[in-house]
N, C-alpha and C. Protein backbone atom coordinates (compact mmCIF):
# COMPACT_ATOMS: atom_id res chain seq x y z
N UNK A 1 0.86 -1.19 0.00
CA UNK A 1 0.00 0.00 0.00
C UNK A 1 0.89 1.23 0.00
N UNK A 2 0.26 2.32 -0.28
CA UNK A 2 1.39 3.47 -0.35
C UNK A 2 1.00 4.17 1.07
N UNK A 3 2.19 4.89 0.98
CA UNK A 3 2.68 5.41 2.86
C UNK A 3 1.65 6.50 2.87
N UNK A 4 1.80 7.51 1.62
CA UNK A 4 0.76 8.62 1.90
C UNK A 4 -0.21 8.55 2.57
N UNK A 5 -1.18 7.42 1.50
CA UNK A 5 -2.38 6.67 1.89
C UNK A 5 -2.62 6.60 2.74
N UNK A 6 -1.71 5.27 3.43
CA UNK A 6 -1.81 4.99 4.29
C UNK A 6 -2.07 5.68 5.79
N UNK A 7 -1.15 7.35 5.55
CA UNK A 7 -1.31 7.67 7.07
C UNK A 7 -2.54 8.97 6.51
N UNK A 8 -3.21 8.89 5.73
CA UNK A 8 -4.30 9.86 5.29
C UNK A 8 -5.42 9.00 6.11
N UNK A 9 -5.46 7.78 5.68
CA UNK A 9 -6.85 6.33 6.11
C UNK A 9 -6.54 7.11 7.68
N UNK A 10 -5.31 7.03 8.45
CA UNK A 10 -4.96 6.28 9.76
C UNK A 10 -6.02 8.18 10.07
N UNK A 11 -5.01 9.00 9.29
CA UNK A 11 -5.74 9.82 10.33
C UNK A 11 -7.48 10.61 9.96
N UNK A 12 -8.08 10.25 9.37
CA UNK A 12 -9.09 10.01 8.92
C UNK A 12 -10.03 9.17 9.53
N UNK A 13 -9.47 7.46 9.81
CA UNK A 13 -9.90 7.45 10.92
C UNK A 13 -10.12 7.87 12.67
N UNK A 14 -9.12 8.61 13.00
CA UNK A 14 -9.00 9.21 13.84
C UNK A 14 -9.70 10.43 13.81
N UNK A 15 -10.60 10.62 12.74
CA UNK A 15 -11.82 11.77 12.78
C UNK A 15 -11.04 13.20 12.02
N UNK A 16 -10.35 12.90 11.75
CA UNK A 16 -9.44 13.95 11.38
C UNK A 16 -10.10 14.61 10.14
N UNK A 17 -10.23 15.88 9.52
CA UNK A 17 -10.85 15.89 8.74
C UNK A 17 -9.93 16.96 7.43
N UNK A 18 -9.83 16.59 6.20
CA UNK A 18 -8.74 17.21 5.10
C UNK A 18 -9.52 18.48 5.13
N UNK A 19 -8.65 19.78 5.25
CA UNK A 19 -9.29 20.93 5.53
C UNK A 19 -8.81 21.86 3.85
N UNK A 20 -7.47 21.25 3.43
CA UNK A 20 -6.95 21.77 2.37
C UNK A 20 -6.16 21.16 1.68
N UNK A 21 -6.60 20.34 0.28
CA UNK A 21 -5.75 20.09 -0.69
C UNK A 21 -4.85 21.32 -2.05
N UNK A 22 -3.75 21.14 -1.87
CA UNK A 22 -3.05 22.04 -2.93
C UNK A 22 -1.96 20.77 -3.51
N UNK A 23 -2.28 21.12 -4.85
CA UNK A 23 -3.13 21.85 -6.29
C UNK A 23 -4.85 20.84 -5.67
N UNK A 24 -5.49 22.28 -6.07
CA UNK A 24 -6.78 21.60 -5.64
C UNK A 24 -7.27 20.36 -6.20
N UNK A 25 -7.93 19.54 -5.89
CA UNK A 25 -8.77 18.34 -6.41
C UNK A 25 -9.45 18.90 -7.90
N UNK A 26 -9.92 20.02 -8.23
CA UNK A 26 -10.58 19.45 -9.65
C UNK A 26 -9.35 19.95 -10.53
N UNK A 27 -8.06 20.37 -10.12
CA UNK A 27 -6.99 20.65 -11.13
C UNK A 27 -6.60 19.48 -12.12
N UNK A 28 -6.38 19.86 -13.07
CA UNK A 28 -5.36 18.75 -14.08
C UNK A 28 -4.13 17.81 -13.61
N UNK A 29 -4.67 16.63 -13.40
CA UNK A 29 -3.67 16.02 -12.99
C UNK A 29 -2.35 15.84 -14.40
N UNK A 30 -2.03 16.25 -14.99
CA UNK A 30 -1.14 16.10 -16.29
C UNK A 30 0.00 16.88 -15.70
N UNK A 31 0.06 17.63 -14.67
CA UNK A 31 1.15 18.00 -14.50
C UNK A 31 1.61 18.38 -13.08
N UNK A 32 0.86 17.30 -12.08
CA UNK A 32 0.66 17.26 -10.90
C UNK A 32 1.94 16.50 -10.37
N UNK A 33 3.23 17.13 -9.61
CA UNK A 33 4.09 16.31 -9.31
C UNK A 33 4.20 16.13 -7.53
N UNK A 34 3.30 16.97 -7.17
CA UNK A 34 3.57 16.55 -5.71
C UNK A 34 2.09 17.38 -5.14
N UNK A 35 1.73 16.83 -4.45
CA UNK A 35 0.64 17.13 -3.61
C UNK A 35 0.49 16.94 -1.94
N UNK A 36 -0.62 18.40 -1.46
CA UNK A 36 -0.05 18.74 0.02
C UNK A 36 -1.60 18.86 0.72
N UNK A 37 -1.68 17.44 1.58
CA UNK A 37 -2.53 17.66 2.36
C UNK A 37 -2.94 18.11 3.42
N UNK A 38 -3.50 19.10 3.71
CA UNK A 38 -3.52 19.46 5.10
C UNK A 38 -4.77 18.82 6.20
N UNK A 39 -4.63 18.56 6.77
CA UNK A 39 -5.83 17.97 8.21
C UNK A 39 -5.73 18.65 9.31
N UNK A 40 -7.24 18.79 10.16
CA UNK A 40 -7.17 19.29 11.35
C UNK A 40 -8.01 17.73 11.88
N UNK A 41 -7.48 17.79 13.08
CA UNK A 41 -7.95 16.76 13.83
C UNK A 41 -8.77 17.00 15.26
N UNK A 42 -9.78 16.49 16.27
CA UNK A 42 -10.34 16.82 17.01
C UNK A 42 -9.75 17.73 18.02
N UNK A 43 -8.67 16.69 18.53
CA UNK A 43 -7.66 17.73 19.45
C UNK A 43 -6.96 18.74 19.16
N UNK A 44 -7.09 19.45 17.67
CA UNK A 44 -6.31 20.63 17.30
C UNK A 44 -5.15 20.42 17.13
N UNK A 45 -4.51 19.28 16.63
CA UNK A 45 -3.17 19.26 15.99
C UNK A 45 -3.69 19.46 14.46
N UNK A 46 -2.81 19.93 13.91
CA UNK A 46 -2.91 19.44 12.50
C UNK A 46 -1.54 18.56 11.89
N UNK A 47 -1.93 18.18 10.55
CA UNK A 47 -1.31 17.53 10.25
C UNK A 47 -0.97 18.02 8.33
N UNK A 48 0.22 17.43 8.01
CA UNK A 48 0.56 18.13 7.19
C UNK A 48 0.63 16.40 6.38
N UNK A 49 0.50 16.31 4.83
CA UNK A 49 0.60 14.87 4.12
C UNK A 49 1.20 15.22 2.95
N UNK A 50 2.77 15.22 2.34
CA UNK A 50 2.77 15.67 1.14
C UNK A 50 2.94 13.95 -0.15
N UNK A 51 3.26 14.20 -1.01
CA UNK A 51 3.00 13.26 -1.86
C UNK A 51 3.79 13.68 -3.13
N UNK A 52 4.54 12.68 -3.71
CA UNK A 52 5.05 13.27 -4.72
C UNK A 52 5.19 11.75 -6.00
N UNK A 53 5.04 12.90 -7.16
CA UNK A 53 4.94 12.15 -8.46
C UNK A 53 3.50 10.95 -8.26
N UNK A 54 3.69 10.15 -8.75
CA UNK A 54 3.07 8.82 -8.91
C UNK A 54 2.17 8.51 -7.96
N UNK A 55 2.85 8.87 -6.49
CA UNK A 55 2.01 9.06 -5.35
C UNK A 55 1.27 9.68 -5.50
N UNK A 56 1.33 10.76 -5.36
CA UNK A 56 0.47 12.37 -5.67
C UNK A 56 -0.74 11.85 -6.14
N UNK A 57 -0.50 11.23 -7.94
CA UNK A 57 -1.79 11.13 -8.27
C UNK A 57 -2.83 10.15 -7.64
N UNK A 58 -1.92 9.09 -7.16
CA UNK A 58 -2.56 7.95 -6.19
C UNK A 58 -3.34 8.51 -4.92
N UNK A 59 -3.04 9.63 -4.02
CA UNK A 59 -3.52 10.35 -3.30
C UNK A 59 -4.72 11.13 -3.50
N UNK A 60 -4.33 11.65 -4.89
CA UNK A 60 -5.73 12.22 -5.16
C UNK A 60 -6.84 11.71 -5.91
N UNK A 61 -6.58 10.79 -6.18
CA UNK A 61 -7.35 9.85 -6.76
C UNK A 61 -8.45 8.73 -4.87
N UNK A 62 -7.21 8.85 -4.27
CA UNK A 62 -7.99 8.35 -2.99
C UNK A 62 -9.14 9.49 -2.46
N UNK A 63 -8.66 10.65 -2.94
CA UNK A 63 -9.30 11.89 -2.14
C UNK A 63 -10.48 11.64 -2.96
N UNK A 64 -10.53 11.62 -3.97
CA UNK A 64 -11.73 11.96 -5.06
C UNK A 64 -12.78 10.98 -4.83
N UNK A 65 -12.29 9.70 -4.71
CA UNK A 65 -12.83 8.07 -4.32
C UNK A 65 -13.76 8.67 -3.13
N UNK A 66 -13.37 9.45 -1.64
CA UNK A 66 -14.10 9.50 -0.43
C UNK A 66 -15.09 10.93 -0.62
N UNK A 67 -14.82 11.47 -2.13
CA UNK A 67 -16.30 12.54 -2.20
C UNK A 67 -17.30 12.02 -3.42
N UNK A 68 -17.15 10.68 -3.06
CA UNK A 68 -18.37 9.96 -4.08
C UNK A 68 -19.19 9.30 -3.38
């Protein structure tokens, strides 16, 4: 599984919620080489998720998957 992913699920389950993707979700992925998630979580940490190349698109492709 990929690591991004992976700690996006973990903190997601932990209620955490993605407050800001950059390059946004409906951008062109054709020239998308790294992508930056941001989360706030119940207790007010946030959390920062970046992603790059191949990942990236795998990431946002997970993101897109949980607003369907």
């Amino acid at each position: 599984m990929n690591g991004s992913i992976d700690k996006l699920r973990a903190l997601l389950a932990a209620n955490c919620r993605i407050e800001k993707v950059h390059p946004a979700i409906p951008a062109s992925d054709a020239e998308i080489n790294i992508v930056i998630v941001s989360l706030t979580c119940p207790d007010g940490k946030t959390h920062t998720i970046k992603a790059y190349r191949e990942e990236a698109l795998a990431v946002r492709e997970f993101i897109r998957s949980l607003n369907k």
